[in-house]
Protein backbone atom coordinates (compact mmCIF):
# COMPACT_ATOMS: atom_id res chain seq x y z
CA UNK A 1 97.81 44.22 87.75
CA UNK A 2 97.38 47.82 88.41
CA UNK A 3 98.63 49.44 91.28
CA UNK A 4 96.20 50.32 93.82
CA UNK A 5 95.32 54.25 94.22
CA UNK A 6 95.19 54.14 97.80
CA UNK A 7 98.82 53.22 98.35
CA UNK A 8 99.88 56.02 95.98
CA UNK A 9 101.50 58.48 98.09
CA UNK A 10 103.96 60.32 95.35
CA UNK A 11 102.77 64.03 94.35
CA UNK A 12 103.02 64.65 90.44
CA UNK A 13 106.18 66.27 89.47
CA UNK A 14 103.60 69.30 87.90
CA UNK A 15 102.76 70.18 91.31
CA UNK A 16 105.94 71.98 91.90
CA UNK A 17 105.33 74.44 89.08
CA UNK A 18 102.34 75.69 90.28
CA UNK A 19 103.47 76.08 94.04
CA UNK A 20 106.17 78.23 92.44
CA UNK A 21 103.88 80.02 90.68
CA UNK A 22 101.84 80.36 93.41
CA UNK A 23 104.39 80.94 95.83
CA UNK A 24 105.88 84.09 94.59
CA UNK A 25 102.01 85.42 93.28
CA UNK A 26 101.35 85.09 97.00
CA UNK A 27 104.50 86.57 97.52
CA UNK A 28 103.75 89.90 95.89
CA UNK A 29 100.11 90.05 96.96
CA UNK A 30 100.65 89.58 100.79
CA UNK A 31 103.79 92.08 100.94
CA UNK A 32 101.10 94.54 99.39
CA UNK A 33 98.65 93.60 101.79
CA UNK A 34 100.41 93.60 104.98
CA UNK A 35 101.10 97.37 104.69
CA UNK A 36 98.04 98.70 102.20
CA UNK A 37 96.36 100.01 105.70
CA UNK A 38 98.95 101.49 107.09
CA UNK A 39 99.76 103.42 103.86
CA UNK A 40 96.68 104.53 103.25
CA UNK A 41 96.36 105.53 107.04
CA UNK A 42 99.87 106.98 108.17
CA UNK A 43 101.08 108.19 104.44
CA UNK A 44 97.78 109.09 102.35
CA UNK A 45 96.18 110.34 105.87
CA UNK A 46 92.65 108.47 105.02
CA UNK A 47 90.25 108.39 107.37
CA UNK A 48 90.56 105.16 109.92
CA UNK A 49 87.18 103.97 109.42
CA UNK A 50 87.07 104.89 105.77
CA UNK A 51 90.49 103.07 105.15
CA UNK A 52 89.14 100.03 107.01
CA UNK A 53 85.97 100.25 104.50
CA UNK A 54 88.16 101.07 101.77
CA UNK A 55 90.44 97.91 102.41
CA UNK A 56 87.28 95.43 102.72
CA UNK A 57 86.12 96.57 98.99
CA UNK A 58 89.76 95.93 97.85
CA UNK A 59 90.23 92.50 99.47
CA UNK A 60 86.67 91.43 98.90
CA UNK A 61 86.42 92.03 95.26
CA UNK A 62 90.01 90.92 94.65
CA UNK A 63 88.18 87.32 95.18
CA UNK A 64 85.30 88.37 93.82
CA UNK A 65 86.89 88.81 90.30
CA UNK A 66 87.64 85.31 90.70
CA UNK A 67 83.99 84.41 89.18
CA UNK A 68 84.94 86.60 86.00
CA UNK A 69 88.04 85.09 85.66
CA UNK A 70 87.21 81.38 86.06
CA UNK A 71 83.85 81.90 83.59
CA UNK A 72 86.27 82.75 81.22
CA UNK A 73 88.88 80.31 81.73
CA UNK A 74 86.42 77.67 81.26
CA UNK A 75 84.40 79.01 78.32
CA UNK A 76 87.45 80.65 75.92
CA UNK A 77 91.09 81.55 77.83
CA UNK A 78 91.69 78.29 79.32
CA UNK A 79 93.72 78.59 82.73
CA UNK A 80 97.14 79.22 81.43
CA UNK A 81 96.70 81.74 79.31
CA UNK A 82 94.25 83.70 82.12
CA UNK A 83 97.28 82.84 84.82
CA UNK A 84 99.50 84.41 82.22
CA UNK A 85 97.47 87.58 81.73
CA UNK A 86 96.62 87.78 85.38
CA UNK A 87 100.43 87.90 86.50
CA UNK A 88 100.95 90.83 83.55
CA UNK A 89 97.92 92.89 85.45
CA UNK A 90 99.44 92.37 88.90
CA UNK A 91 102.50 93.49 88.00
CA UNK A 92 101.44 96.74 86.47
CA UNK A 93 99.55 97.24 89.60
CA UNK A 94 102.05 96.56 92.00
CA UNK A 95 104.35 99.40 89.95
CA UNK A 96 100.96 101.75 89.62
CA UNK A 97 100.46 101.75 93.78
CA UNK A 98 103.75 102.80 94.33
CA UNK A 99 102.92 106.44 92.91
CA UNK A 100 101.63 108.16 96.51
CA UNK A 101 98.24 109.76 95.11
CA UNK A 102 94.48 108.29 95.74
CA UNK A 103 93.80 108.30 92.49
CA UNK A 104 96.97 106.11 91.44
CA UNK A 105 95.68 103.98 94.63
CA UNK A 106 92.83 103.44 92.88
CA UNK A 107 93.67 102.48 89.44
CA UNK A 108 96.19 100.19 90.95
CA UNK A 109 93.39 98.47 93.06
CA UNK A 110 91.81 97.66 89.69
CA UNK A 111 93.98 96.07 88.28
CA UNK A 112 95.25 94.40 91.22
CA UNK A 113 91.41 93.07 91.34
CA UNK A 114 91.47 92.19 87.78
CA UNK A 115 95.14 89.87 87.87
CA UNK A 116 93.90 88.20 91.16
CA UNK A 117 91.12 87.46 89.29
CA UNK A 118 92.38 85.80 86.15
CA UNK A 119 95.30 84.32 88.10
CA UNK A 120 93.52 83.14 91.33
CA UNK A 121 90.99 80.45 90.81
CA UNK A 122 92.83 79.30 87.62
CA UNK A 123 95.78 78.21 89.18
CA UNK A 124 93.69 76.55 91.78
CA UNK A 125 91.67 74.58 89.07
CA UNK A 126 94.68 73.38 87.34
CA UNK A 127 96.18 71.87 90.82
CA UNK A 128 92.83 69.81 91.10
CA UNK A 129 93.45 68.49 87.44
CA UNK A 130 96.60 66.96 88.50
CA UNK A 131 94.60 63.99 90.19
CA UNK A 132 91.64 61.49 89.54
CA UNK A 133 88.60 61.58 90.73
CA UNK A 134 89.30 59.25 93.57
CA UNK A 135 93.05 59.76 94.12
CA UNK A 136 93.87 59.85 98.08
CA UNK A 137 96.50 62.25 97.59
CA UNK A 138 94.30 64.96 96.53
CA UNK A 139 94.30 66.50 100.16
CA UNK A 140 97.50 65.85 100.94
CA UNK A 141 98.44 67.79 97.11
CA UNK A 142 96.15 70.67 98.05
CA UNK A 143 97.68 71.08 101.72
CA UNK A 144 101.31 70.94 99.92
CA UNK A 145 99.59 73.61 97.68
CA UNK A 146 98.50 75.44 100.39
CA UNK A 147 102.48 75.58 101.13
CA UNK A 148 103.46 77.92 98.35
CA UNK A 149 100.43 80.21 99.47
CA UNK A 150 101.95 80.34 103.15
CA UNK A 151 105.69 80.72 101.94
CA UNK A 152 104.99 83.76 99.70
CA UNK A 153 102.87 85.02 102.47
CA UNK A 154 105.37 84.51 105.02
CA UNK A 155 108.29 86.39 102.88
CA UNK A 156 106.32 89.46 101.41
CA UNK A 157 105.73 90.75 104.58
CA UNK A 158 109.01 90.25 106.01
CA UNK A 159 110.33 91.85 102.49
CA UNK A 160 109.30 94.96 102.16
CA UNK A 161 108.05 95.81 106.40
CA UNK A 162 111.61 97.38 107.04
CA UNK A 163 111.37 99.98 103.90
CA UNK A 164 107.46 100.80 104.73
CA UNK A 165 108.35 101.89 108.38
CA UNK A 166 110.82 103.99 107.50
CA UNK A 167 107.98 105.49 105.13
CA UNK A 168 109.34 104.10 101.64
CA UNK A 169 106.50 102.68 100.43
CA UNK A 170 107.61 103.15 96.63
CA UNK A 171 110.57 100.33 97.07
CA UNK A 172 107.86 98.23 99.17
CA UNK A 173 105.62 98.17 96.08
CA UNK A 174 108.48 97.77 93.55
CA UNK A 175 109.75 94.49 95.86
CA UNK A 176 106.15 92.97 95.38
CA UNK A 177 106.16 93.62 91.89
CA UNK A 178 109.37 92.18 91.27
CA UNK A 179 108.25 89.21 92.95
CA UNK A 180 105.51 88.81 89.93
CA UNK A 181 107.69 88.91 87.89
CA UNK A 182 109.78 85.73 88.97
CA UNK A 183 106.50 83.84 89.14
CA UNK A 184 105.27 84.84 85.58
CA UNK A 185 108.88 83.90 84.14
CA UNK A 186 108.97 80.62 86.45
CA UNK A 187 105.68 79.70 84.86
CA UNK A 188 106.17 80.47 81.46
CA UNK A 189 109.26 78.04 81.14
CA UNK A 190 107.81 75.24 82.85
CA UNK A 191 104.26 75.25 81.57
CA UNK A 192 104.90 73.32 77.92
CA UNK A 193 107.26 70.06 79.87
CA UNK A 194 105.20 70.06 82.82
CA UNK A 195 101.36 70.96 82.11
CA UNK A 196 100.86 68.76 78.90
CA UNK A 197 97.57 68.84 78.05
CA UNK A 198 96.46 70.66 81.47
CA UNK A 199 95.01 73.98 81.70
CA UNK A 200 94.36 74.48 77.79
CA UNK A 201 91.31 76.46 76.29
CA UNK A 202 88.35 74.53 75.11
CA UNK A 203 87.63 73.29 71.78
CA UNK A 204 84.09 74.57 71.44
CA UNK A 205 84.39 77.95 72.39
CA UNK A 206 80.82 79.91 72.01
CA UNK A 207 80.86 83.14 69.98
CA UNK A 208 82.13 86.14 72.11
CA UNK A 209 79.36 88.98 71.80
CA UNK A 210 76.74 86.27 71.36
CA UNK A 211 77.49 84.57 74.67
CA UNK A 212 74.32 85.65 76.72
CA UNK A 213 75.92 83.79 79.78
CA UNK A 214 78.74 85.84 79.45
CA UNK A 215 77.08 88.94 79.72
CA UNK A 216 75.19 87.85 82.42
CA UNK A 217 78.31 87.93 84.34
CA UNK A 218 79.46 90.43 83.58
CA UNK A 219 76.34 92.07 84.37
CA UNK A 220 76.52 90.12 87.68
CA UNK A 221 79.83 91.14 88.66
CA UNK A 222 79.29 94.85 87.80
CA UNK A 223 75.83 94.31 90.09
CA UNK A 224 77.97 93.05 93.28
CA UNK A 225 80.39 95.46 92.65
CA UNK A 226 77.34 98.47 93.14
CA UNK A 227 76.44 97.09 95.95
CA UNK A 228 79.71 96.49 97.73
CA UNK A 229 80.10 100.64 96.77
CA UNK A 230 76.70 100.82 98.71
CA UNK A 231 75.04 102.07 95.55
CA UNK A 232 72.27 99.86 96.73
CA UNK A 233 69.42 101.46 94.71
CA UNK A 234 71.24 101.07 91.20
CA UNK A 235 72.31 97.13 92.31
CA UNK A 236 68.71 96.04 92.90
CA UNK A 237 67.65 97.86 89.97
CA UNK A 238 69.96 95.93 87.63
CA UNK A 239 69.74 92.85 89.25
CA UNK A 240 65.85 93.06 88.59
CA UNK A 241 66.76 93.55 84.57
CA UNK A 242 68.99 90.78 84.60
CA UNK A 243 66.52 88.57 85.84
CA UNK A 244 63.80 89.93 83.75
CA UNK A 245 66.15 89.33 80.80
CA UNK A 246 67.33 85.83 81.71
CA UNK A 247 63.75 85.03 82.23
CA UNK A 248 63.16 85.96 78.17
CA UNK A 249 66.07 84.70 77.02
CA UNK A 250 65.30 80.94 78.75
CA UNK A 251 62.04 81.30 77.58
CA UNK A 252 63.10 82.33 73.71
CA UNK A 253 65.69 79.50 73.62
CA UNK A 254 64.23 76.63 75.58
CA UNK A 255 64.13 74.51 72.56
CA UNK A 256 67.29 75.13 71.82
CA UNK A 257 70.18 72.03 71.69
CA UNK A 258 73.42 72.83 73.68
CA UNK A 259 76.54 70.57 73.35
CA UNK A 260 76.49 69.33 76.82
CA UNK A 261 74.17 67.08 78.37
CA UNK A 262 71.95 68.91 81.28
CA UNK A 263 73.02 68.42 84.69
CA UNK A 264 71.98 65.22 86.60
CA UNK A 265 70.33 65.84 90.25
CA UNK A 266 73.36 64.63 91.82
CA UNK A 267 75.36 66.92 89.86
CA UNK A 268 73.50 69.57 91.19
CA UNK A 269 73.08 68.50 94.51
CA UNK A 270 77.10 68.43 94.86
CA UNK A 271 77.28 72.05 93.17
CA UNK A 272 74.64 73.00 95.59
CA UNK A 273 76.71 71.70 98.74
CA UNK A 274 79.69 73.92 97.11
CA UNK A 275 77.84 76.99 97.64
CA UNK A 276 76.66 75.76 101.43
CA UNK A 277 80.00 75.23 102.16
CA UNK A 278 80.96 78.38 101.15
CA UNK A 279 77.96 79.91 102.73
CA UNK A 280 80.16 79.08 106.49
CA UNK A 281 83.08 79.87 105.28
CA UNK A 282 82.37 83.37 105.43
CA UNK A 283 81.96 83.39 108.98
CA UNK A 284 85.60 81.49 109.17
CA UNK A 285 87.07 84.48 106.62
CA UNK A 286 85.38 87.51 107.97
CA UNK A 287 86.91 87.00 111.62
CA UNK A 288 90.20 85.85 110.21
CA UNK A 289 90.65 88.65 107.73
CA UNK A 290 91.33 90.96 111.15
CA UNK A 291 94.45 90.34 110.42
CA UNK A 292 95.60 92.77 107.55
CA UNK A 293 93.24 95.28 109.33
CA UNK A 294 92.15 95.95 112.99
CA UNK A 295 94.92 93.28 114.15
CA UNK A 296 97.52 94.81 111.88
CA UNK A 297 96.52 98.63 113.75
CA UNK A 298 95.90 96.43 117.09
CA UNK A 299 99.65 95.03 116.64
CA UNK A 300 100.61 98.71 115.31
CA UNK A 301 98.57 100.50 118.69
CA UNK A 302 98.68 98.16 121.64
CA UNK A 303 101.37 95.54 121.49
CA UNK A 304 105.24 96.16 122.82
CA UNK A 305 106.89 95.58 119.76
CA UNK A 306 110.48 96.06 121.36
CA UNK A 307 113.03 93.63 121.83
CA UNK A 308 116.20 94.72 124.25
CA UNK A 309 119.35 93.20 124.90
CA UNK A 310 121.72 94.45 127.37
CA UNK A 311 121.74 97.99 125.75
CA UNK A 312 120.45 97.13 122.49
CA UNK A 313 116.97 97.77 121.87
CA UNK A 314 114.87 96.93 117.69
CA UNK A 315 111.31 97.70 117.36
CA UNK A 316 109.51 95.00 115.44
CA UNK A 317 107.65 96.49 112.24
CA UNK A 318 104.33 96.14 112.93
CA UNK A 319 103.27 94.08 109.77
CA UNK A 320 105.92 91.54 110.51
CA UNK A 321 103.18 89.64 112.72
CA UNK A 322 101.24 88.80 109.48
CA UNK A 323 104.58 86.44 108.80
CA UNK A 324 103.76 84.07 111.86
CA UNK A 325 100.39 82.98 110.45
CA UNK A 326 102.07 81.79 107.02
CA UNK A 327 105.61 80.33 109.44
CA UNK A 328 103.11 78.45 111.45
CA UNK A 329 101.67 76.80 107.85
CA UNK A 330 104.89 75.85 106.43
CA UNK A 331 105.86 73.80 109.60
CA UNK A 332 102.41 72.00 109.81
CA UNK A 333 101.19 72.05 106.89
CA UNK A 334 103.26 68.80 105.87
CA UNK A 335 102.07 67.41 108.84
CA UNK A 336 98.32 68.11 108.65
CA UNK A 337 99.03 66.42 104.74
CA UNK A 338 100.13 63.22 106.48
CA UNK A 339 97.85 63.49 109.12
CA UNK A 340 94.41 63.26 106.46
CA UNK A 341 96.43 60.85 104.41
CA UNK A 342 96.97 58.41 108.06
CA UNK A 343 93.56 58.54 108.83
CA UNK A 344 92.29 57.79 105.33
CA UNK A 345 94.34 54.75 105.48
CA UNK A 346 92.71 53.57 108.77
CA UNK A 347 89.33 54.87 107.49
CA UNK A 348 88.87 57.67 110.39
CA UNK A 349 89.35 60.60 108.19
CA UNK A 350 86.60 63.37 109.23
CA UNK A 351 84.55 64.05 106.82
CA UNK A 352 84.95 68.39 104.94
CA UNK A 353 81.85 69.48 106.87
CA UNK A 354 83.56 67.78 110.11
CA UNK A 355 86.84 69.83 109.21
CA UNK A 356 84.81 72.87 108.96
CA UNK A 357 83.52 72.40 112.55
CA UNK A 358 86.92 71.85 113.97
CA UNK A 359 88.20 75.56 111.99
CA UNK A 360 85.80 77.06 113.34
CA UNK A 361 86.53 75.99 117.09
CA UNK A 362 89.85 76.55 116.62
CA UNK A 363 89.12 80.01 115.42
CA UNK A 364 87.04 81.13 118.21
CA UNK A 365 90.11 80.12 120.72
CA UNK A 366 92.13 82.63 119.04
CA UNK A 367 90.26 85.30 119.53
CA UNK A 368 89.62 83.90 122.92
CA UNK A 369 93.60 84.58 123.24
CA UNK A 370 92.93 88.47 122.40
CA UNK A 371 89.74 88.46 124.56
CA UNK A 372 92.67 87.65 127.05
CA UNK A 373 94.94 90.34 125.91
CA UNK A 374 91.90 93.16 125.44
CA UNK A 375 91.50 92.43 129.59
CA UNK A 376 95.19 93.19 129.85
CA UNK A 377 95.35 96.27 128.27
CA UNK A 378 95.31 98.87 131.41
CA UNK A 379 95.76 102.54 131.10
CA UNK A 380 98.34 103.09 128.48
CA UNK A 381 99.92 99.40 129.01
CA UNK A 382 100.90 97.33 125.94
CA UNK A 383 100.58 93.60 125.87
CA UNK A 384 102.90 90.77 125.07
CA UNK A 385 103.30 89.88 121.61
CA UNK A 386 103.44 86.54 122.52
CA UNK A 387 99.02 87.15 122.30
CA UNK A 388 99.41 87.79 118.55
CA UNK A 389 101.59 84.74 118.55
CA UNK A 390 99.16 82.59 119.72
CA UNK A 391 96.27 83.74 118.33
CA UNK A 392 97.89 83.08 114.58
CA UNK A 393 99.02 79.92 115.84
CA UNK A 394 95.05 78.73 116.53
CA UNK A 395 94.16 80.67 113.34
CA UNK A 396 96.73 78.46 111.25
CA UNK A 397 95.30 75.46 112.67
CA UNK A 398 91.90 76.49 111.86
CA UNK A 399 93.09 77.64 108.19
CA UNK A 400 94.92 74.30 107.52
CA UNK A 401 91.16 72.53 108.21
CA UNK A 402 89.17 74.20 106.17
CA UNK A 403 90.88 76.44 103.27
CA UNK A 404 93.35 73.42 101.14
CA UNK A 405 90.30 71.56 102.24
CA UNK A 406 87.62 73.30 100.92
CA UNK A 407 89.21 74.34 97.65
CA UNK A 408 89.54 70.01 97.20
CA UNK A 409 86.19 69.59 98.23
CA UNK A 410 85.12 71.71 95.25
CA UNK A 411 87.75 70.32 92.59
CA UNK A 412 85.88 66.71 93.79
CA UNK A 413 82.28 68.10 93.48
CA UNK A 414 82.22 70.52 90.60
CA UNK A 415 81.28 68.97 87.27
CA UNK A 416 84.40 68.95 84.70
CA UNK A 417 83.31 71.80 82.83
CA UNK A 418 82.30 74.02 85.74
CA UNK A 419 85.38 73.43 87.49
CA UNK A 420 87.31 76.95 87.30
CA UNK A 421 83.40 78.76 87.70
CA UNK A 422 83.10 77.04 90.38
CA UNK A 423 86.27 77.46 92.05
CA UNK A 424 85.55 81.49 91.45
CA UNK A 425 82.01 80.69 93.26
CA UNK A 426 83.81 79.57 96.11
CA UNK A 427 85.86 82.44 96.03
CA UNK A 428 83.26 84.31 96.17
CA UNK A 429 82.47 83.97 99.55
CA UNK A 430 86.08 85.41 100.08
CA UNK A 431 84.92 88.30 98.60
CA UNK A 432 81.73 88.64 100.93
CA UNK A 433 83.98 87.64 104.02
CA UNK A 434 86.50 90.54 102.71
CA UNK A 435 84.24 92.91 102.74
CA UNK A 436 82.54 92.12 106.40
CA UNK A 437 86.13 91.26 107.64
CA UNK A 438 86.24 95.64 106.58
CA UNK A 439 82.58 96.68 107.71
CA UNK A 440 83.78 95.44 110.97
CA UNK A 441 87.56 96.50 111.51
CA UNK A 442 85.67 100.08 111.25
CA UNK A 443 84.61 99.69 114.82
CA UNK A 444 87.82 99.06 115.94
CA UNK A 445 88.42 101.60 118.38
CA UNK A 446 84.84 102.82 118.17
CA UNK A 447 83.75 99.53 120.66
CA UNK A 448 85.91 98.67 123.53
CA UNK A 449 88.41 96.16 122.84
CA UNK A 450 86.70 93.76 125.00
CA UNK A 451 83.76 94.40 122.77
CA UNK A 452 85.43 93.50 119.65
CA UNK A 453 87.23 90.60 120.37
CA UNK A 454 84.16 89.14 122.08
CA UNK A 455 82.00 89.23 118.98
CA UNK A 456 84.59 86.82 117.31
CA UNK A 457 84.60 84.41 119.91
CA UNK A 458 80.96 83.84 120.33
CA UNK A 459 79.69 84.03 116.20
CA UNK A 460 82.06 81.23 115.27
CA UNK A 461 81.34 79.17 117.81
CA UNK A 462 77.03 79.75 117.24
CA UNK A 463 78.24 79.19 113.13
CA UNK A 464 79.92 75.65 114.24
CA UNK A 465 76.94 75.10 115.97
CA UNK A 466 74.00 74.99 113.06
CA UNK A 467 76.64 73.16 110.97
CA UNK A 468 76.55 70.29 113.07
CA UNK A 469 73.02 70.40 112.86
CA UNK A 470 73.45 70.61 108.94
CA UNK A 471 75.86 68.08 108.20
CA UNK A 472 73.93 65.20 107.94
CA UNK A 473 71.91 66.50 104.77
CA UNK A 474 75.26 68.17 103.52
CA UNK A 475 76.99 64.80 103.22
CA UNK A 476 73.84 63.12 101.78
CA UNK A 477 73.88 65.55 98.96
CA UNK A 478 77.91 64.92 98.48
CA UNK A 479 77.32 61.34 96.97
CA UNK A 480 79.93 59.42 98.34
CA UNK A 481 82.72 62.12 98.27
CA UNK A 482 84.69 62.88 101.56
């Protein structure tokens, strides 16, 4: 008799090699993120608004890169060898950005967006190959994964905030690239005994230069990228050629036999609710994505960072407060696991889209926190940190509902062979979300606190609101899955 699925509660022993992985990628990548504004602000002397701008384009096409990286993790690299090559592109990066000119800045950024790219949905994809279609631990895996993501973040920060306010950005940078490092050699040892037969490239791997999907992609990416620059003119110009030229080549190769079946309609109606789902999620990532921008200047501006005892007084660095939103994860993100895999059992698990709803809530009561705080601020007064605190406590909740959740939803929908591509599609609306999370920091300061913070209260809450109306169709066209 085989052991029933459901009671299976035991993650596979391969999970731990990715959250390592993972955990010191994330590691390196948040520790450069928790101070990239403030260097490019108080060291490079950028422009506010055009460092906020700056920033978005970073962030946004750091998981933007994620579609070029999982189209070619499915079609020729397979994912460890693009995890590999994306952790040897961070690294240089990390070591590039620590040279104090723009135009180092920039080279490092791309690279930086290149590794994430390679090395972000691919280690994602190979966590969702770890289970079965219908194993109940899926969740409760990806929420565990969601761990390493949260302990990196937490650490990076904390790592390198004491040498960046004191101005030494060049050991800040070196930290976060040693931290790439340990994750590249932690993953090249374990890969062979753990990964067997996971994460390999395919068998039938299409001719490089003759790939006209690949070059669509590539064309695509280089289109987004235009019009993220704002080089709006030359994006819709290209994107009109690509579509005249896809239109030719479909028409010039419509007889022609591929070595996959075609998609069934339910096939594409779950790859269809993948890109709704990631459709709201920008709304989720745009307001959260304050963080490592107008909150991180908020925190550096208007909150008391000082702690005194007796005579004894220690300023808090300001990135520091990007630490509590990856602390409050590691504490409840085992019990969030336990919690989906509890109500599974008793069969009152919410459905994703009802998870989505609940983010989103939760979200909006964060930044109903700072509303709070933005009141406070009279004259030259500084707030409480305890504001920040609690706003990244309602932000974890609302992460731990919809991001480990989301990125299962879309291991459980995507076909097999699609599964990286479309793990980069959901990343894309990161990349979107990025870049609004940027557009928007820019009025920071320009609007009234009040202002700002009120806008994030009321557009999550109006988002929730047509997904409720939504969600019937949504889990029509999800077949059965969760």
């Amino acid at each position: 008799m085989t052991q029933d699925p459901v009671i299976q509660e035991k993650q596979p022993v391969a999970l731990w090699l990715v959250f390592l992985t993972e955990m010191w990628e994330r590691f390196s990548y948040y520790a450069m993120r928790s101070i990239l504004i403030l260097y490019m602000v108080y060291l490079l002397q950028m422009d506010k608004s055009g460092a906020a701008n700056v920033y978005g384009t970073f962030t946004s096409l750091v998981y933007l890169s994620t579609l070029l990286g999982g189209f070619l993790a499915d079609r020729y690299l397979g994912q460890r060898w693009s995890i590999i090559l994306g952790s040897l592109l961070i690294i240089g990066g990390m070591f590039v950005m620590s040279i104090p000119t723009m135009g180092m800045l920039y080279l490092a950024m791309g690279l930086l967006i290149l590794g994430n790219g390679f090395f972000k949905s691919n280690v994602t994809a190979i966590v969702g190959q770890l289970y079965g279609p219908n194993d109940p631990r899926r969740d409760g895996g990806f929420t565990i994964f969601y761990m390493s993501v949260n302990i990196g973040a937490f650490f990076g920060p904390l790592a390198v905030g004491y040498f960046a306010s004191r101005g030494n950005y060049k050991a800040a940078f070196w930290i976060a690239g040693a931290g790439m490092i340990v994750g590249l050699l932690t993953f090249l040892f374990g890969q062979k005994k753990y990964l067997s037969g996971k994460g390999l490239p395919p068998q039938d791997k299409p001719v490089f230069y003759k790939d006209a999907v690949l070059w669509a992609v590539l064309i695509g990416v280089c289109i987004i990228g235009l019009y993220m620059k704002g080089w709006h003119a030359a994006a819709w110009v290209c994107a009109a050629a690509l579509a005249i030229g896809y239109a030719l080549y479909a028409k010039t190769h419509k007889k022609e036999e591929g070595k996959h079946p075609p998609l069934t309609t339910e096939e594409k109606q779950k790859m269809a609710v993948i890109g709704i789902m990631a459709f709201f999620t920008i709304f989720f990532w745009a307001a959260f994505e304050q963080a490592g921008a107008a909150r991180n200047r908020f925190a550096y501006e208007y909150t008391n960072r000082v702690i005194t005892l007796g005579s004894w007084s220690w300023e808090i660095p300001a990135n520091w407060f990007q630490s509590l939103n990856p602390l409050y994860i590691v504490i409840f993100a085992p019990l969030f696991s336990k919690l989906w895999i509890s109500l599974a059992k008793k069969g009152k698990e919410p459905s994703t889209p009802a998870k989505f709803v609940v983010s989103l809530w939760l979200l909006a009561a964060g930044f109903a926190v700072m509303l709070l705080g933005a009141f406070a601020l009279i004259g030259n007064a500084k707030i409480s940190l305890f504001y920040l605190a609690f706003t990244y406590l309602f932000h974890t909740f609302g992460e731990l509902c919809i991001s480990p959740v989301g990125k299962s939803m879309v291991t459980k929908l995507a076909p097999a062979r699609f599964v990286s591509l479309l793990m980069g599609v959901w990343f894309l609306s990161n990349a979107a979300a990025n870049k609004l999370a940027g557009v928007y920091s820019g009025y920071f300061q320009k609007i009234s606190n009040v202002q700002f913070f009120l806008c994030l209260v009321v557009v999550p809450l109006a988002v929730s609101g047509i997904l409720i109306f939504s969600m019937k169709g949504i889990k029509k066209w999800m077949h059965g899955v969760h």
